[in-house]
Protein backbone atom coordinates (compact mmCIF):
# COMPACT_ATOMS: atom_id res chain seq x y z
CA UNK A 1 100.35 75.36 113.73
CA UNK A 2 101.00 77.39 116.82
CA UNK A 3 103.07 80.00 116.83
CA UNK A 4 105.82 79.86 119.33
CA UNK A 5 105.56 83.34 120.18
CA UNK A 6 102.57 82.53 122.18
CA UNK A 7 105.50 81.94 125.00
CA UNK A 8 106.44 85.15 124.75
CA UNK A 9 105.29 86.64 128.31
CA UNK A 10 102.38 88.67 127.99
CA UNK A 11 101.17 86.89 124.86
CA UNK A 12 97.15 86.50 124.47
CA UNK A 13 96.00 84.32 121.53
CA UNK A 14 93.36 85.28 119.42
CA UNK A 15 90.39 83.99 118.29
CA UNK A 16 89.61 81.88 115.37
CA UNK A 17 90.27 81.97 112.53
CA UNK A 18 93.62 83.39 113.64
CA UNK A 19 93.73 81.61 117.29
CA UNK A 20 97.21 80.20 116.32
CA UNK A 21 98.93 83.38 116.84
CA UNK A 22 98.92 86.30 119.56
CA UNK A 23 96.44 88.63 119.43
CA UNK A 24 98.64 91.32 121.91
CA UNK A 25 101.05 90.36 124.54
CA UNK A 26 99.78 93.09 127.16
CA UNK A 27 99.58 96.70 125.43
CA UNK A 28 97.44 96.65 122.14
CA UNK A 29 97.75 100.59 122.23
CA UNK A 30 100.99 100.64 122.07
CA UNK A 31 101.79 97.90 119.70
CA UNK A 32 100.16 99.51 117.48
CA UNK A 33 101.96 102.70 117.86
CA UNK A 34 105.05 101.10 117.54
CA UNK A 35 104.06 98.96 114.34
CA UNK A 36 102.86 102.10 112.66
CA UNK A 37 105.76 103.98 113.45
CA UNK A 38 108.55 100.74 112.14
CA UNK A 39 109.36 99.74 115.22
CA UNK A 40 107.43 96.44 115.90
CA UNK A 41 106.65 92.83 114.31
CA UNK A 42 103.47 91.21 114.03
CA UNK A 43 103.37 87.36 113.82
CA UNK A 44 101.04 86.53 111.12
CA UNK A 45 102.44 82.91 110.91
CA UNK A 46 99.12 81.53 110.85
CA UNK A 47 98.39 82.51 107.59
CA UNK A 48 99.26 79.80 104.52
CA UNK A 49 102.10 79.76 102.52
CA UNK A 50 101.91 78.54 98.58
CA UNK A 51 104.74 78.60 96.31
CA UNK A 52 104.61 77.77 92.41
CA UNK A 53 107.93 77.34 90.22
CA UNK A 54 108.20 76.34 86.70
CA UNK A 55 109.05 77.82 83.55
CA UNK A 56 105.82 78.74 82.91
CA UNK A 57 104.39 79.10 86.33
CA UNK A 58 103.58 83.61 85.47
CA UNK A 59 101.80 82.69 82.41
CA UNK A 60 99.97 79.88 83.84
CA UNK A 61 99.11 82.00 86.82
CA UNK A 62 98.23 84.96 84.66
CA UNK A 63 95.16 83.30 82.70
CA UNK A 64 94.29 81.78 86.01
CA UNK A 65 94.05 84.92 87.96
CA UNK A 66 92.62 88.28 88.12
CA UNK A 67 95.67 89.78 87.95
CA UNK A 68 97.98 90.48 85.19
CA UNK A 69 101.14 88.24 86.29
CA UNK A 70 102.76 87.18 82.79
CA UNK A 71 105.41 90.33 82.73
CA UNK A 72 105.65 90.36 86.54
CA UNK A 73 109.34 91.44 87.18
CA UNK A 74 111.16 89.41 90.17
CA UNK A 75 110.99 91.06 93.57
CA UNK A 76 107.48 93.40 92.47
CA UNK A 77 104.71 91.98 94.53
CA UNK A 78 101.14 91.88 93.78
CA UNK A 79 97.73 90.58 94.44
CA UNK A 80 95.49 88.59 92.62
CA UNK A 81 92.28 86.67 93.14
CA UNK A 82 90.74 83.37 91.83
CA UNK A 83 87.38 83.82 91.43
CA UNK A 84 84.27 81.35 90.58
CA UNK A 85 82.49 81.49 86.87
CA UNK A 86 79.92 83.97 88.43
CA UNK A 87 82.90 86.25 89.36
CA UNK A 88 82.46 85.50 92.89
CA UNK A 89 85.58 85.70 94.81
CA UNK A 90 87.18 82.59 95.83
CA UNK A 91 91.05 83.30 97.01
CA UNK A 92 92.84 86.43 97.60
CA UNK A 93 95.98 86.00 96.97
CA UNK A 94 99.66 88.14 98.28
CA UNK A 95 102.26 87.24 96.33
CA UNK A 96 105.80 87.72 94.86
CA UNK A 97 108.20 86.25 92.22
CA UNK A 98 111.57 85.31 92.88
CA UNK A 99 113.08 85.10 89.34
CA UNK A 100 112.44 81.09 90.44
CA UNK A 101 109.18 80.04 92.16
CA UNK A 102 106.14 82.71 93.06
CA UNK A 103 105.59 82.71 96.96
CA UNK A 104 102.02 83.38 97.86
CA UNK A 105 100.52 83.95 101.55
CA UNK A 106 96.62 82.98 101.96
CA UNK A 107 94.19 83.01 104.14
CA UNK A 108 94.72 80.41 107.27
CA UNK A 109 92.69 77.44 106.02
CA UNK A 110 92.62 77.98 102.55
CA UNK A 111 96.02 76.52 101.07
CA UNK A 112 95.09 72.99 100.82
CA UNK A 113 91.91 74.23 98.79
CA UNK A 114 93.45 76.47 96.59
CA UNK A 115 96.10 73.79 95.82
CA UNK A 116 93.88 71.55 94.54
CA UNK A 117 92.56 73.78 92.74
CA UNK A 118 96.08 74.43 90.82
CA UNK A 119 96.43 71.07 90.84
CA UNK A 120 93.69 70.51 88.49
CA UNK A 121 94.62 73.38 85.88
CA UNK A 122 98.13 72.06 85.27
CA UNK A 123 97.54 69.88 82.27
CA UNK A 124 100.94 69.94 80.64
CA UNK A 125 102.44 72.94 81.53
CA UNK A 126 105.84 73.15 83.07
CA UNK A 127 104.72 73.91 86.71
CA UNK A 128 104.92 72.45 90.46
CA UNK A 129 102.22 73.78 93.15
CA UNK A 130 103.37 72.93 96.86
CA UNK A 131 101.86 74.39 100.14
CA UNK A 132 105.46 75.15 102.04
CA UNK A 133 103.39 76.32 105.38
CA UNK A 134 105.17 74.39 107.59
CA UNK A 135 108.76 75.89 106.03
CA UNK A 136 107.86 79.21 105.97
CA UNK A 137 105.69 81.55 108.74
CA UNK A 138 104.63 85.05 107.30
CA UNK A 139 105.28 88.04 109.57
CA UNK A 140 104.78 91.64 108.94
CA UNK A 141 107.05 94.39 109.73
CA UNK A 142 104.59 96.95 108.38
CA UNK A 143 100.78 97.98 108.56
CA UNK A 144 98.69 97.72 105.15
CA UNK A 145 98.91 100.89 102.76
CA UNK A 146 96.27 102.74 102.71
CA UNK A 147 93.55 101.75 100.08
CA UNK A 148 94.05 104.39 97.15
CA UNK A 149 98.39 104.96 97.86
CA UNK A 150 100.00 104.88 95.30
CA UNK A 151 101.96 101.26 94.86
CA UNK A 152 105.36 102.57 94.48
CA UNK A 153 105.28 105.21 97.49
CA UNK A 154 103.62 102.03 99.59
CA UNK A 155 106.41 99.22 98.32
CA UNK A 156 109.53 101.83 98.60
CA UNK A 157 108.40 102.42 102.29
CA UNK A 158 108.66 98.88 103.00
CA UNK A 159 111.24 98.21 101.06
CA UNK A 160 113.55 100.76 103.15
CA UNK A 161 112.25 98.75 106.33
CA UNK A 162 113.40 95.25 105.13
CA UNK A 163 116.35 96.59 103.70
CA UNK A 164 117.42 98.07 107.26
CA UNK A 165 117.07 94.77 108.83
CA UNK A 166 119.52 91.88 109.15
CA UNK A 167 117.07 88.94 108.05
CA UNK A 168 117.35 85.45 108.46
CA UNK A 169 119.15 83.83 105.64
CA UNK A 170 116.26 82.35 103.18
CA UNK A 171 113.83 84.89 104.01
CA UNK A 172 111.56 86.25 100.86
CA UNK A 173 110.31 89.52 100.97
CA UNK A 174 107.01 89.65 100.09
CA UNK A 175 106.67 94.01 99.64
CA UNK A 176 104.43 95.77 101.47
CA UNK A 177 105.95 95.09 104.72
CA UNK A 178 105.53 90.99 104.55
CA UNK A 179 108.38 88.54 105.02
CA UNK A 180 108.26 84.66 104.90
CA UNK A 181 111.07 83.88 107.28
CA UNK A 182 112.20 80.00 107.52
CA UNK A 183 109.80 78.71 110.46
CA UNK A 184 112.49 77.49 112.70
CA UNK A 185 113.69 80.90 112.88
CA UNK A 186 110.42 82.43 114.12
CA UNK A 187 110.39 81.72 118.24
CA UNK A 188 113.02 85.14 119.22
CA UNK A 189 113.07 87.04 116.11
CA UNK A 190 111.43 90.14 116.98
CA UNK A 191 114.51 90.33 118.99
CA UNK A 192 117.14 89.45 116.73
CA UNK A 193 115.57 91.68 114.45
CA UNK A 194 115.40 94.39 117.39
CA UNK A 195 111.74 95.25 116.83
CA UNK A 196 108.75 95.23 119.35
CA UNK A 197 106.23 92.19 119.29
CA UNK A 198 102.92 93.32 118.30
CA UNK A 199 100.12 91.53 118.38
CA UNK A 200 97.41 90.83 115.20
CA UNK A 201 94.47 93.42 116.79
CA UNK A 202 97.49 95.93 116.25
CA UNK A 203 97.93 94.81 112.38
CA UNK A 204 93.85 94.56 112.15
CA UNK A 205 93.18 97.86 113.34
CA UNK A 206 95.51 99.57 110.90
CA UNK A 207 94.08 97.70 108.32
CA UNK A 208 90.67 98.71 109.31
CA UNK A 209 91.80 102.20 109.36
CA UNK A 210 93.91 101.95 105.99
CA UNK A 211 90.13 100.58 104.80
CA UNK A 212 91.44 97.61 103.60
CA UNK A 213 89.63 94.51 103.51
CA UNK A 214 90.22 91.24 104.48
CA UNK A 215 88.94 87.68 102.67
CA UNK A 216 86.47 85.78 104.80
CA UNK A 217 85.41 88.78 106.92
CA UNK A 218 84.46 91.69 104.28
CA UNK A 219 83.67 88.54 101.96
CA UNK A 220 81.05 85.93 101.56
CA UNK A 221 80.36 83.42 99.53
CA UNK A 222 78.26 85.98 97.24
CA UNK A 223 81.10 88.90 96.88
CA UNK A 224 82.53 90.19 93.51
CA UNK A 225 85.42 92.36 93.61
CA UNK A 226 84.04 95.72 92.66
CA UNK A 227 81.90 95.90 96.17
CA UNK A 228 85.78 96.05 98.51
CA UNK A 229 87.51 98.14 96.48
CA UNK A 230 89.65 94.98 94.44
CA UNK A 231 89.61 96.87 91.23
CA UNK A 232 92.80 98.07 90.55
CA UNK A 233 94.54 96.56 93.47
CA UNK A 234 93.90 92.66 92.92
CA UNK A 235 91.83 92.88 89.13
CA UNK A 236 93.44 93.50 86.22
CA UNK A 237 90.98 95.68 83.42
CA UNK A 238 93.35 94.60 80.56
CA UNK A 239 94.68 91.53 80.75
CA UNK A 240 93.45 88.26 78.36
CA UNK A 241 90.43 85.94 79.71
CA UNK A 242 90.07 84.49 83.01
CA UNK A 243 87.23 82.59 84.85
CA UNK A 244 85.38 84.76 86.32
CA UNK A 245 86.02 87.70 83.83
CA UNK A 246 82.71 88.24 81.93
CA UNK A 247 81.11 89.58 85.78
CA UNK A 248 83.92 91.89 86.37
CA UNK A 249 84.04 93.39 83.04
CA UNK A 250 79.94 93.72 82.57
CA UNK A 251 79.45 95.26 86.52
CA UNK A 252 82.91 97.38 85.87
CA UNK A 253 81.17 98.60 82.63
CA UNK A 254 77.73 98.62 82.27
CA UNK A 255 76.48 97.83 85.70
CA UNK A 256 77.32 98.46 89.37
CA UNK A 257 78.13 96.57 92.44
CA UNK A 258 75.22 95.47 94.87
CA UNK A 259 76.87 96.39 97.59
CA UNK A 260 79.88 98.47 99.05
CA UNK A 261 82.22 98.70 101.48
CA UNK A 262 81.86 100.98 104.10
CA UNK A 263 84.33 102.56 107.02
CA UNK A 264 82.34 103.17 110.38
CA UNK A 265 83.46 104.96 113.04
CA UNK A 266 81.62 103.58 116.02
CA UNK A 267 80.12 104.92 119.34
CA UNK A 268 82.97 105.05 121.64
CA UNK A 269 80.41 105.23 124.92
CA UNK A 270 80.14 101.40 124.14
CA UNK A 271 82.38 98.78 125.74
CA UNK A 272 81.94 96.00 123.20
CA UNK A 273 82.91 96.04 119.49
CA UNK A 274 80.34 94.21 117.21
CA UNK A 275 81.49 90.97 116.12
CA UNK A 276 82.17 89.71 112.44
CA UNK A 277 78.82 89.22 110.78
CA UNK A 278 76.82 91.30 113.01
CA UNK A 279 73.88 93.00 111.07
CA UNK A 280 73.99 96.70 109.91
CA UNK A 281 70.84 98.68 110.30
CA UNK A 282 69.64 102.20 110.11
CA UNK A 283 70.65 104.25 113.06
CA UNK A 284 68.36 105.93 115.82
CA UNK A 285 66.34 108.98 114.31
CA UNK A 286 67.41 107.77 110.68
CA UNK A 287 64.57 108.54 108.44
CA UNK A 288 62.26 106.10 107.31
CA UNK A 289 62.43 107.37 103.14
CA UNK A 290 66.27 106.57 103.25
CA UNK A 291 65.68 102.90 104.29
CA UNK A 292 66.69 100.84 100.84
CA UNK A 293 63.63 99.16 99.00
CA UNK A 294 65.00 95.64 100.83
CA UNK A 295 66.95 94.57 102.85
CA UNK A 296 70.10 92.22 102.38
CA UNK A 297 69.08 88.58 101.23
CA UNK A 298 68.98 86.43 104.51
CA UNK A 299 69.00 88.78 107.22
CA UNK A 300 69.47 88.35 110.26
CA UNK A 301 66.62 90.73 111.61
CA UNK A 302 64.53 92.70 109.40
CA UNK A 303 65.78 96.36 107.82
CA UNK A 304 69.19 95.05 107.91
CA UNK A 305 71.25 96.53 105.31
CA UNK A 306 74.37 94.58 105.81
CA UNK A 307 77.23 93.03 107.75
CA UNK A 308 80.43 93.71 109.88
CA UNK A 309 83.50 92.61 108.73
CA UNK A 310 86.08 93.72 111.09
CA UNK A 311 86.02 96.42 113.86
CA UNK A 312 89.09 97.37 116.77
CA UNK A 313 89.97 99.80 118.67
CA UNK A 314 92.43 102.22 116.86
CA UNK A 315 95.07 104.18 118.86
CA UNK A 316 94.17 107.16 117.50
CA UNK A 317 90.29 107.04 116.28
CA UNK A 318 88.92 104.97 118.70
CA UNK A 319 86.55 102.00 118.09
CA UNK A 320 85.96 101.48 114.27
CA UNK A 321 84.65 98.86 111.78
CA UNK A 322 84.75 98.00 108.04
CA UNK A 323 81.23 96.78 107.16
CA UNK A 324 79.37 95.68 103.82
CA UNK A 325 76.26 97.40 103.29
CA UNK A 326 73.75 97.95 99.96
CA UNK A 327 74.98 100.43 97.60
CA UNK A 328 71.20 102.49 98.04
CA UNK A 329 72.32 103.03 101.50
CA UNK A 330 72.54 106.50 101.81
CA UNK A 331 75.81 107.92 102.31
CA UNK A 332 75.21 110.56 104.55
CA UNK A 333 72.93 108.75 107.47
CA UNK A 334 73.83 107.11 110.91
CA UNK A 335 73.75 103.44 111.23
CA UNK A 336 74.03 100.84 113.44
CA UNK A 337 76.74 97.97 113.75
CA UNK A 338 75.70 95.34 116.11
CA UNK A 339 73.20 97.72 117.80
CA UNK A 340 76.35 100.45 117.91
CA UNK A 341 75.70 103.75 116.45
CA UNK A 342 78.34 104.19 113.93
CA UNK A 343 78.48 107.03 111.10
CA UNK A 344 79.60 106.14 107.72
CA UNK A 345 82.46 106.68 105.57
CA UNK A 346 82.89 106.33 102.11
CA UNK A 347 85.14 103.51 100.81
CA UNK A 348 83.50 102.05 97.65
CA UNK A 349 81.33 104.66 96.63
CA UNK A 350 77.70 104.27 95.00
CA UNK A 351 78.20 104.94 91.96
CA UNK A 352 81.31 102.31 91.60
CA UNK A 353 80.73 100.92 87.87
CA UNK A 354 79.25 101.81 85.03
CA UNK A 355 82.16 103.65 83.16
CA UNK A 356 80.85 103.24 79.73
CA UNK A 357 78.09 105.28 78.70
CA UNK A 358 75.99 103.71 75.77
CA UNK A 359 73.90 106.73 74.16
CA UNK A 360 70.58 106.13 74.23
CA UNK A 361 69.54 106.30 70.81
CA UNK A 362 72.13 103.64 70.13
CA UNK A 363 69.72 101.36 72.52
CA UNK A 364 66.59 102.63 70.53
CA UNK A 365 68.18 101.50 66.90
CA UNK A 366 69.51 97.89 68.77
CA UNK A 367 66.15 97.42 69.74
């Protein structure tokens, strides 16, 4: 559904999977200045809007998802995942409860999927799934919290921000900076609202720099949730059974991820940015003894360690990336992103997992 803020002068679209909305509207380096300093909204309207109500619509959600949701308080946002019977994830979900219906914001594409999917798990339980897309168009008014912050220092920054704002009647504030506004209310609200347009390569390179990632471009079809950084933030340790739950709890445990996330700051002598998916190998001079044992399943070139999600140019660091690489990549060596030299930066460390410690004569009596 295209945005009509594409008619705002200035306004380039993006590219797919987000072509639907602007990716700047004539000064990326500012916009994101201004969004990082509360003074600017980005039109994220192509993203898909879900909403659940029911009576029992937190429980129901709660042994669906990865996320504990069954005590979630009205107004406290969260995230949550879906994921496959291998643990694999499947949908990332933003969402909120109103004290009546939960509002979640997906990936664009992915609604009519997921609600299927809900479709099929609601046996008799009090519950009514609906994609409300073309009702409601998600904007942000903030840039994602850094991975790691604290949730209450991230959600009472935001919250101030909404709260300053005069908002269109029936808007539901999602935390974290996101609002669903009524659609019909989109075209001209940056200024009723008296904020900046920014464009989405201001909102993705803030999230690139806040290291957070993003479904469909630091996932495939083969990630669990330990290799972004999902523990914690979108997974649950404690909460009852859920699909998916026997991989998270045996990697989170007794095993660790296959691969991690990584932050790369790229070469900024190059004019292009690697694309999404573009292979990560070692860098010039690298040695040859820290090159893994093998390289990713399916490369794309031989000795290639793994992929780029996202990368931008950041206002303040220059060109970076978020890539997925194999956690016996060394930590401390050069790579390359796309044929960029980029040096790494810790997000998901190596040694993610494993936080029981079985003592070895214990194995020796099992045996």
């Amino acid at each position: 559904m295209r945005s009509p803020l594409l008619d705002t002068s200035g306004a380039v679209a993006a590219q797919a999977p987000d072509e639907t909305v602007a990716a700047h509207y004539g000064d990326p380096y500012a916009e994101q200045r201004a969004l990082a300093e509360g003074r600017a909204l980005v039109d994220r309207s192509d993203r898909e809007v879900v909403r659940v109500a029911g009576p029992d619509r937190l429980s129901w959600l709660n042994d669906l998802s990865s996320q504990k949701l069954d005590t979630l308080q009205p107004g406290t946002p969260a995230q949550a995942l879906l994921l496959d019977g291998q643990g694999r994830v499947e949908h990332h979900l933003t969402l909120v409860d109103d004290g009546e219906a939960v509002w979640a914001h997906v990936e664009p594409g992915t609604a009519a999927e997921l609600v299927a999917f809900l479709e099929k798990m609601r046996f008799m339980l009090r519950v009514e799934v609906a994609e409300v897309t073309s009702d409601y168009a998600v904007v942000s008014i903030a840039p994602p919290a850094p991975a790691g912050e604290p949730a209450a220092q991230e959600e009472s920054r935001a919250e101030g921000r909404a709260e300053s704002l005069a908002l269109p009647e029936g808007t539901v504030v999602m935390g974290g900076g996101d609002l669903l506004v009524p659609r019909g209310r989109l075209a001209g609200l940056p200024e009723e609202l008296g904020l900046r347009p920014a464009g989405l390569w201001a909102y993705e390179a803030l999230r690139i720099a806040a290291h957070v990632p993003r479904l469909g471009f630091e996932t495939d079809h083969k990630t669990i949730p330990h290799e972004v950084g999902w523990i914690g933030v979108a997974v649950h340790l404690s909460k009852g059974c859920y699909r998916g739950q026997e991989t998270v709890a045996r990697v989170h445990n007794l095993g660790h991820p296959p691969r991690r996330l990584v932050f790369l700051h790229l070469d900024g002598s190059v004019d292009s940015l690697p694309p999404h998916g573009a292979p990560v190998t070692l860098g010039v001079g690298a040695p040859v003894e820290a090159e893994p044992e093998a390289a990713v399943e399916g490369a794309a070139e031989p000795g290639q360690l793994g992929f780029v999600g996202s990368s931008a140019r950041h206002y303040e660091l220059g060109p970076i990336a978020l890539a997925v690489v194999k956690r016996t990549v060394p930590v401390d060596i050069d790579l390359l992103a796309g044929g960029v030299a980029a040096s790494q930066e810790v997000v998901v460390p190596p040694d993610a997992g494993r936080n029981v410690h079985i003592d070895p004569a214990l194995r020796r009596r099992v045996r």
